[in-house]
C-alpha atoms as a PDB file:
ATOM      1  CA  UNK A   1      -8.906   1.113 -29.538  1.00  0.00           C
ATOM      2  CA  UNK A   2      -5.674  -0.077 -31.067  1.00  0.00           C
ATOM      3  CA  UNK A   3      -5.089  -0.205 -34.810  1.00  0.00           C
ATOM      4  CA  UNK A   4      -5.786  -3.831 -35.771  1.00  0.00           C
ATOM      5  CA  UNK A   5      -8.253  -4.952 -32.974  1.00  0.00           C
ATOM      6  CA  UNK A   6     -10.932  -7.434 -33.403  1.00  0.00           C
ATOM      7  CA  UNK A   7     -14.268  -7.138 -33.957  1.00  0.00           C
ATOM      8  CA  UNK A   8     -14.769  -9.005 -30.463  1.00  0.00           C
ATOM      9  CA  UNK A   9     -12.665  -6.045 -28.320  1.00  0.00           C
ATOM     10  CA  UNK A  10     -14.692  -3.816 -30.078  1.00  0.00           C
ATOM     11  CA  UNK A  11     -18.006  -4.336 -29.352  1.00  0.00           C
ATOM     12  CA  UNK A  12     -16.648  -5.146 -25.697  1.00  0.00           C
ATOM     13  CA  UNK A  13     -15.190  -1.587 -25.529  1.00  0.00           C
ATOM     14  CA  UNK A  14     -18.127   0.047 -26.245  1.00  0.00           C
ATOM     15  CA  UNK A  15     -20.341  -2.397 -24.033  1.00  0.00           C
ATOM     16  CA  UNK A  16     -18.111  -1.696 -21.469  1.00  0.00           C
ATOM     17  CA  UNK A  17     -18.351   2.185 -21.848  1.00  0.00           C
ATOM     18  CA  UNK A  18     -22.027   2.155 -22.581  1.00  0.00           C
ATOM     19  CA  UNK A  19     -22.462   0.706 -18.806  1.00  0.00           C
ATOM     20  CA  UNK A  20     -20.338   3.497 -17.490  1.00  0.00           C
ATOM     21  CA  UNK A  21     -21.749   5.770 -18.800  1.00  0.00           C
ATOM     22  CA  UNK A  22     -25.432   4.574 -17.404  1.00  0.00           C
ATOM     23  CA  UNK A  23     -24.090   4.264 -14.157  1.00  0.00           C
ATOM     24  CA  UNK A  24     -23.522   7.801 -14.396  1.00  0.00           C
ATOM     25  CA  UNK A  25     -19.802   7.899 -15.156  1.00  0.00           C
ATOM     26  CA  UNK A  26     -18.791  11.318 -17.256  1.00  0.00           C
ATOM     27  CA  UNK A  27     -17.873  10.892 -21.210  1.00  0.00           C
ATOM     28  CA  UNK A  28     -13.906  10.668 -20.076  1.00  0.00           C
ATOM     29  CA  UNK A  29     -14.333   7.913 -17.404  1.00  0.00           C
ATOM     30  CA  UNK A  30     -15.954   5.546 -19.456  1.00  0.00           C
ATOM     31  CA  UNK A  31     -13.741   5.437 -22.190  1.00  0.00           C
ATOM     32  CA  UNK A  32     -10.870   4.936 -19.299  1.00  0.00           C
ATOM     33  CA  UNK A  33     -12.787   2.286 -17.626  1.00  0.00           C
ATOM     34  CA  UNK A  34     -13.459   0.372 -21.183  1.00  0.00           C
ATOM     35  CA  UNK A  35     -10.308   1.098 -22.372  1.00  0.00           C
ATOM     36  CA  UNK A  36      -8.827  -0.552 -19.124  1.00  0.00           C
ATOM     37  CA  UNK A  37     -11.153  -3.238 -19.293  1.00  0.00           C
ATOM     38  CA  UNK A  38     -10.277  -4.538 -22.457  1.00  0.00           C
ATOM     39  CA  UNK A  39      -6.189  -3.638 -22.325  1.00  0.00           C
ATOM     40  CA  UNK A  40      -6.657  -6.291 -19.682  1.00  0.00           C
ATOM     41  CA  UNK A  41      -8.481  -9.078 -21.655  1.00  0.00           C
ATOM     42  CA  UNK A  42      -6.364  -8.294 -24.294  1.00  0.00           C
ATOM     43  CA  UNK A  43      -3.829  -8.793 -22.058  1.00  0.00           C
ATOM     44  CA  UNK A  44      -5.153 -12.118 -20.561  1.00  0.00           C
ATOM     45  CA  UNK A  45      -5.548 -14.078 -23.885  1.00  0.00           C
ATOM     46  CA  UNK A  46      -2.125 -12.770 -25.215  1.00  0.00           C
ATOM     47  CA  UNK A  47      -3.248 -10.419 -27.747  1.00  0.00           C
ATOM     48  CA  UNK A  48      -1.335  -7.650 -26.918  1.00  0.00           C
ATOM     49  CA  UNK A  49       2.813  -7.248 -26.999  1.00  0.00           C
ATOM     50  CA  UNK A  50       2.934  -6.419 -23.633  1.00  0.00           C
ATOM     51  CA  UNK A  51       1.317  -7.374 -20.252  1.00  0.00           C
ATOM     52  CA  UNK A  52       1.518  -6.426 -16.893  1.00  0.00           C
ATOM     53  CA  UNK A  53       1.489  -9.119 -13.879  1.00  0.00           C
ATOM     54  CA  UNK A  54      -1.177  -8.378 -12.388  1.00  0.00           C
ATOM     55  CA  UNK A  55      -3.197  -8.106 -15.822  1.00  0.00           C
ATOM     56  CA  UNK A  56      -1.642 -11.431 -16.915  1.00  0.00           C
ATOM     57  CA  UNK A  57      -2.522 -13.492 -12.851  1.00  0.00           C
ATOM     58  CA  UNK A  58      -5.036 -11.689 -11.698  1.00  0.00           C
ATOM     59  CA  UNK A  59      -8.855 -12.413 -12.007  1.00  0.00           C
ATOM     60  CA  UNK A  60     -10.154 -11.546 -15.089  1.00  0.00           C
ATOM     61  CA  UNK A  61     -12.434  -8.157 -14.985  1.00  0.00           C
ATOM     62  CA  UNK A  62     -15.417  -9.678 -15.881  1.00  0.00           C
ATOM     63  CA  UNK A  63     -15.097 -12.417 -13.172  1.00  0.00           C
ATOM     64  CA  UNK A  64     -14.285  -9.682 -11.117  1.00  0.00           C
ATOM     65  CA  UNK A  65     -17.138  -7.759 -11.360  1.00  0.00           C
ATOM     66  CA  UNK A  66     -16.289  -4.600  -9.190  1.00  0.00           C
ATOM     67  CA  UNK A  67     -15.119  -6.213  -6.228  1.00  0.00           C
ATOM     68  CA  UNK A  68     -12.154  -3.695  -5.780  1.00  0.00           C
ATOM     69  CA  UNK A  69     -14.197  -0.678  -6.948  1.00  0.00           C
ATOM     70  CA  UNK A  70     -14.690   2.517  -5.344  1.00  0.00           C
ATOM     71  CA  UNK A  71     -16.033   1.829  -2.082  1.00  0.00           C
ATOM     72  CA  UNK A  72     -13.947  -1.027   0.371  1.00  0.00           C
ATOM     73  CA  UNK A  73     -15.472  -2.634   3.302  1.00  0.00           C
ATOM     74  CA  UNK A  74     -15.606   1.074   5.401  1.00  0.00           C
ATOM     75  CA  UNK A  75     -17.893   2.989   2.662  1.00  0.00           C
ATOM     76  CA  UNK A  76     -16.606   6.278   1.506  1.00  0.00           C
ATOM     77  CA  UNK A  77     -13.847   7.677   2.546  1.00  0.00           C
ATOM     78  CA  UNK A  78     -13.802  10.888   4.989  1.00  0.00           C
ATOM     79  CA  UNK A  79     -12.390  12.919   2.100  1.00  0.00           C
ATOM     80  CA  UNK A  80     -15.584  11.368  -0.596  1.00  0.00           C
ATOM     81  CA  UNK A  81     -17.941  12.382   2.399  1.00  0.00           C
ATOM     82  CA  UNK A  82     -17.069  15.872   2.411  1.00  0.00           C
ATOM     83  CA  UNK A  83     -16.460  16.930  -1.209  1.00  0.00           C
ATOM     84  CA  UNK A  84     -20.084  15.533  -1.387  1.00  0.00           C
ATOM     85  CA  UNK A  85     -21.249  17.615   1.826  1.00  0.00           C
ATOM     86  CA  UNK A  86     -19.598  20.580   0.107  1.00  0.00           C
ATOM     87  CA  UNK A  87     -21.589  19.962  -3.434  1.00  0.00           C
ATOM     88  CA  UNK A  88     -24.636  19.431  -1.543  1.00  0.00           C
ATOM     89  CA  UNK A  89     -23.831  23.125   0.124  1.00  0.00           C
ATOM     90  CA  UNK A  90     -23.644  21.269   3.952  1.00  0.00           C
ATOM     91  CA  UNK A  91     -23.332  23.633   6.640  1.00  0.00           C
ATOM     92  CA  UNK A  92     -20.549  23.393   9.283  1.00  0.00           C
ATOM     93  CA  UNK A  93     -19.317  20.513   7.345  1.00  0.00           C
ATOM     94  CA  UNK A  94     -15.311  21.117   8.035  1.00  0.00           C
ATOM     95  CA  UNK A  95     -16.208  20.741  11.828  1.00  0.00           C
ATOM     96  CA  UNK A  96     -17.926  17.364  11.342  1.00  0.00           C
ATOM     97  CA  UNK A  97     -16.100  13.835  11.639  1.00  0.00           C
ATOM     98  CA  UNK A  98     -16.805  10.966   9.453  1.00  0.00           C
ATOM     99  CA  UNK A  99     -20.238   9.322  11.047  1.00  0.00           C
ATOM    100  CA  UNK A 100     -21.197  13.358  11.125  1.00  0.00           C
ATOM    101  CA  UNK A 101     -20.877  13.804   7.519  1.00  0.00           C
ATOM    102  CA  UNK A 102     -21.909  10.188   6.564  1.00  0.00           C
ATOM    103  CA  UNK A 103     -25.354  11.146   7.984  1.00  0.00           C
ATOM    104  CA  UNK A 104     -25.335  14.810   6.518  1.00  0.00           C
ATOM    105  CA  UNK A 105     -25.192  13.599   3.133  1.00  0.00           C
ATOM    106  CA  UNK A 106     -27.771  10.400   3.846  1.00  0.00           C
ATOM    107  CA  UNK A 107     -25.234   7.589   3.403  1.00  0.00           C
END
């Protein structure tokens, strides 16, 4: 957190990385995500000295809610679905399409 933040951001950053981290996110993600998260409200209610555009007329990331996260309307990518067949130790995973590897790894 920046020198000289509130109380408030505070307690949101580590809300915010507390809930990363139960969804499973490593150490090093969920200070990213938190920190992210409150840059933007920061941002928002003109606490900080800068702002981006989209941080400024955007929707706010709580409203948000994850909408834009990881996974779009098609699921994992073809690239997610295969670093995951290749931790689960899949075999004849590189010959496999997308459907192919969605159902190899259960998804």
């Amino acid at each position: 957190m920046p020198r000289g933040s509130s109380p408030k951001r505070e307690r949101q950053y580590e809300h915010s990385r507390q809930s990363a981290k139960e969804r499973g996110e490593s150490s090093k993600r969920a200070k990213e995500i938190a920190a992210r998260t409150v840059n933007k409200e920061r941002a928002r209610s003109g606490e900080s000295k800068t702002a981006s555009k989209s941080s400024t007329q955007d929707i706010s990331s709580g409203r948000r809610g994850g909408q834009r996260s990881h996974r779009g309307a098609g699921g994992p990518t073809k690239a997610q679905l295969y670093a995951e067949a290749r931790r689960r130790g899949v075999k004849g995973r590189s010959s496999m399409n997308k459907a192919q590897l969605a159902r190899a790894v259960g998804r």
